[in-house]
N, C-alpha and C. Protein backbone atom coordinates (compact mmCIF):
# COMPACT_ATOMS: atom_id res chain seq x y z
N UNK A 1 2.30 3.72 -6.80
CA UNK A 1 2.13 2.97 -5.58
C UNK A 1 3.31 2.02 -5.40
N UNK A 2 3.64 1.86 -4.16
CA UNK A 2 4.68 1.01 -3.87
C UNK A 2 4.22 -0.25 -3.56
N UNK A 3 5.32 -1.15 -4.33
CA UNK A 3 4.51 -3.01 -4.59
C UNK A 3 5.00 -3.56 -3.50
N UNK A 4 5.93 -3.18 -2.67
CA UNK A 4 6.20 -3.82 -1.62
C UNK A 4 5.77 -3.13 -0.10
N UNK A 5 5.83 -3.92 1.02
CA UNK A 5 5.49 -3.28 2.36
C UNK A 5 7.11 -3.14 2.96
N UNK A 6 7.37 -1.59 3.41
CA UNK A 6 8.80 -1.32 3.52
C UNK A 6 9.28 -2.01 4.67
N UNK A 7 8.68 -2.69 5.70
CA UNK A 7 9.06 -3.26 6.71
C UNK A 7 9.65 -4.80 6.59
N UNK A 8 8.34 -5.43 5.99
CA UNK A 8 8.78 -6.93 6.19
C UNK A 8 8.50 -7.57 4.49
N UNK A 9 8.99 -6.15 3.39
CA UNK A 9 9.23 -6.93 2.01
C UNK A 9 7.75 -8.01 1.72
N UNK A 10 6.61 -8.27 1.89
CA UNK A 10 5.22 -8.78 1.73
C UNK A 10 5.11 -8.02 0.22
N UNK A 11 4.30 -8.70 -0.41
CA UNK A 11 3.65 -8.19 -1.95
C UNK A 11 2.21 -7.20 -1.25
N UNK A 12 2.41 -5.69 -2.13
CA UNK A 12 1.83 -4.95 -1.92
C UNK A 12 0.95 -4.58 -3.06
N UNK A 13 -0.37 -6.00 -3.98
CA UNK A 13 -0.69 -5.87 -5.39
C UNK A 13 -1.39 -4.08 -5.60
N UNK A 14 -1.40 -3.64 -6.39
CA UNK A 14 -2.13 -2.14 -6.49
C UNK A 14 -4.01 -2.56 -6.24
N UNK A 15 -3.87 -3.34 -7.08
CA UNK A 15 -5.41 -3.77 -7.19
C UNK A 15 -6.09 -4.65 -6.04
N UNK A 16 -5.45 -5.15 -5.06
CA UNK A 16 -5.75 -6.03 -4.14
C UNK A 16 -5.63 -4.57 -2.43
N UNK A 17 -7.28 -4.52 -1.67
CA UNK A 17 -6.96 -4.07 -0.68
C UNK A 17 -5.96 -4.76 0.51
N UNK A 18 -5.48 -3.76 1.33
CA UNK A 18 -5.02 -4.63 2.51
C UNK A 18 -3.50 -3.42 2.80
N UNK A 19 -3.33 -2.55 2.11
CA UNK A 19 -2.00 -1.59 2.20
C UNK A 19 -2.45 -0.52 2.73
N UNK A 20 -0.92 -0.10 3.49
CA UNK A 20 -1.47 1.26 4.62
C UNK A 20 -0.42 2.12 3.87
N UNK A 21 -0.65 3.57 3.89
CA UNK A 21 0.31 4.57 3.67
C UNK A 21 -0.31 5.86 4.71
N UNK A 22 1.19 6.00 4.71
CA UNK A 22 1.33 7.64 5.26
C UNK A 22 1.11 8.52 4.18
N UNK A 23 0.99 10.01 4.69
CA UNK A 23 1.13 11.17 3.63
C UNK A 23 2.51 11.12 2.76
N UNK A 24 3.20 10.94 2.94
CA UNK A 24 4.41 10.79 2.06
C UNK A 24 4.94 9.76 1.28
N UNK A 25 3.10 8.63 1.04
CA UNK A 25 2.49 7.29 0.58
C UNK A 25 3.95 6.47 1.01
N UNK A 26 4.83 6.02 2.18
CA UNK A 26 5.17 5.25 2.45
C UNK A 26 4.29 4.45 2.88
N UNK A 27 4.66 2.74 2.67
CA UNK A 27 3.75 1.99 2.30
C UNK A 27 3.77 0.21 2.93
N UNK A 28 2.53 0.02 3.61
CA UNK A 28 2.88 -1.37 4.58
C UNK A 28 2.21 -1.55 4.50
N UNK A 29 1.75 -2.98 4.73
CA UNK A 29 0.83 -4.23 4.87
C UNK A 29 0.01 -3.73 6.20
N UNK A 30 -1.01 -4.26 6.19
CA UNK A 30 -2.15 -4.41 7.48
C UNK A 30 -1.54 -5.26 8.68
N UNK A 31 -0.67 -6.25 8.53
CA UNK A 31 -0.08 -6.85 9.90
C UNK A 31 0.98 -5.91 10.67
N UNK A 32 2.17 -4.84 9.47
CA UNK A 32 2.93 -3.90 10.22
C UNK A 32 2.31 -2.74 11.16
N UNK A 33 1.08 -2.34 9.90
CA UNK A 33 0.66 -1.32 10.02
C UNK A 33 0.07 -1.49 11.89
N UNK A 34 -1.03 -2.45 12.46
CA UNK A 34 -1.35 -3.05 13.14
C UNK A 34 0.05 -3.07 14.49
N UNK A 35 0.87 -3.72 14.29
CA UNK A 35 2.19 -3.60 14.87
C UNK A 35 2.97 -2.29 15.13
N UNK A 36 2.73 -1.42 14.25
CA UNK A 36 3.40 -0.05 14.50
C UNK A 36 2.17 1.00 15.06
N UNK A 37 1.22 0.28 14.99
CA UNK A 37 -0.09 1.00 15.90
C UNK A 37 -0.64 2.74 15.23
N UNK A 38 -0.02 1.68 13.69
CA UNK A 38 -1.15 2.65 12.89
C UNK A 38 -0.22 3.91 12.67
N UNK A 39 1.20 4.03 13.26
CA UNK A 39 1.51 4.99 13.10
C UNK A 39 2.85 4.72 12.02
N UNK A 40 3.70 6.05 10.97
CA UNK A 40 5.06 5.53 10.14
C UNK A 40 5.82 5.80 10.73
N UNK A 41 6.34 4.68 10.50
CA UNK A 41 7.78 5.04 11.63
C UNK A 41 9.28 5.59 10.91
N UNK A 42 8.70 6.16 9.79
CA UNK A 42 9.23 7.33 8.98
C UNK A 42 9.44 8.78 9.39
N UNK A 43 8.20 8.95 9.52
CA UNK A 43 8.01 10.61 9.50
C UNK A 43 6.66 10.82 10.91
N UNK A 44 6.46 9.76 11.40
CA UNK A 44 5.63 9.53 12.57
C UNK A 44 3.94 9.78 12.21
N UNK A 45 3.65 9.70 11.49
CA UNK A 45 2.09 10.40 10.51
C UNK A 45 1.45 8.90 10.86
N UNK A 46 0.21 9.27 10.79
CA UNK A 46 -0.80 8.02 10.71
C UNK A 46 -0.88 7.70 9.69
N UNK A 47 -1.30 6.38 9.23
CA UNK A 47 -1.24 5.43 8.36
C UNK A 47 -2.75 5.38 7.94
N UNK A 48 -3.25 5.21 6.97
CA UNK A 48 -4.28 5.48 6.12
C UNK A 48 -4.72 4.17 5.16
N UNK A 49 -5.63 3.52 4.80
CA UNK A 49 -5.91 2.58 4.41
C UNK A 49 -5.72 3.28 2.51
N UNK A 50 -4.66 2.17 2.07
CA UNK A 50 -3.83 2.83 0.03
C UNK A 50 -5.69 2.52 -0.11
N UNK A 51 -5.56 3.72 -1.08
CA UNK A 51 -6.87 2.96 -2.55
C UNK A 51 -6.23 1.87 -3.52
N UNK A 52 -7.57 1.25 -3.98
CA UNK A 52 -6.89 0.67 -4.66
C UNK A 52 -7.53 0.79 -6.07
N UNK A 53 -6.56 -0.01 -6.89
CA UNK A 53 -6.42 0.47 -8.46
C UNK A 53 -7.54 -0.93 -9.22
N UNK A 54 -7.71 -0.49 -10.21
CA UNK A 54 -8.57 -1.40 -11.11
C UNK A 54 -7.41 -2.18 -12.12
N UNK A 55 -7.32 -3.30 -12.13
CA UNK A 55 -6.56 -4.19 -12.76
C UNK A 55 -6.35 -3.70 -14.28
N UNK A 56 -5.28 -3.57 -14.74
CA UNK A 56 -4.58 -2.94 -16.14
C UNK A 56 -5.16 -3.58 -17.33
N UNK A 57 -5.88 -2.47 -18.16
CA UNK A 57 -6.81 -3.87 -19.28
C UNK A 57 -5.48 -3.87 -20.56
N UNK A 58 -5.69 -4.99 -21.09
CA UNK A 58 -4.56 -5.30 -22.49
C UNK A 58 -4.55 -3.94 -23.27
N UNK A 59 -3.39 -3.74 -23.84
CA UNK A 59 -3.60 -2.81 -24.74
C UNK A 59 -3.90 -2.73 -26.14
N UNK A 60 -4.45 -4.02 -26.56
CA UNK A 60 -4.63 -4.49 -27.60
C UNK A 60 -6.25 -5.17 -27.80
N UNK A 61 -6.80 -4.54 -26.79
CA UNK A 61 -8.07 -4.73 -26.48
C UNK A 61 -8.81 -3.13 -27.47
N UNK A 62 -9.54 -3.56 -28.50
CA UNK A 62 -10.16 -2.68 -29.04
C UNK A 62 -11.33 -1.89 -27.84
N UNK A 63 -11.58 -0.71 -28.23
CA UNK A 63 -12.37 0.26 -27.53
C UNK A 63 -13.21 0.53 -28.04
């Protein structure tokens, strides 16, 4: 996943909702996404609400 939104550089956390991607997971914030009217202005594809990820456990955490 891409940590940044390619438009206006915003923090894009994996684990935090709020990121849009196209099929070719280019990747923006909910205010661009909103502004470009949902569409990438990449490859012209609709924009899709990212999943998001479960926060990275220590690796030194017994199992």
């Amino acid at each position: 996943m891409k940590p940044i939104c390619e438009r206006c550089q915003v923090s894009l956390p994996a684990e935090q909702p709020g990121a849009w991607i196209c099929s070719y997971e280019c990747s923006f914030c909910s205010t661009c996404c909103v502004q470009m009217g949902q569409r990438c202005p990449n490859c012209g594809g609709d924009l899709q609400r990212r999943p998001t990820r479960q926060p990275e456990q220590s690796t030194d955490t017994q199992r």
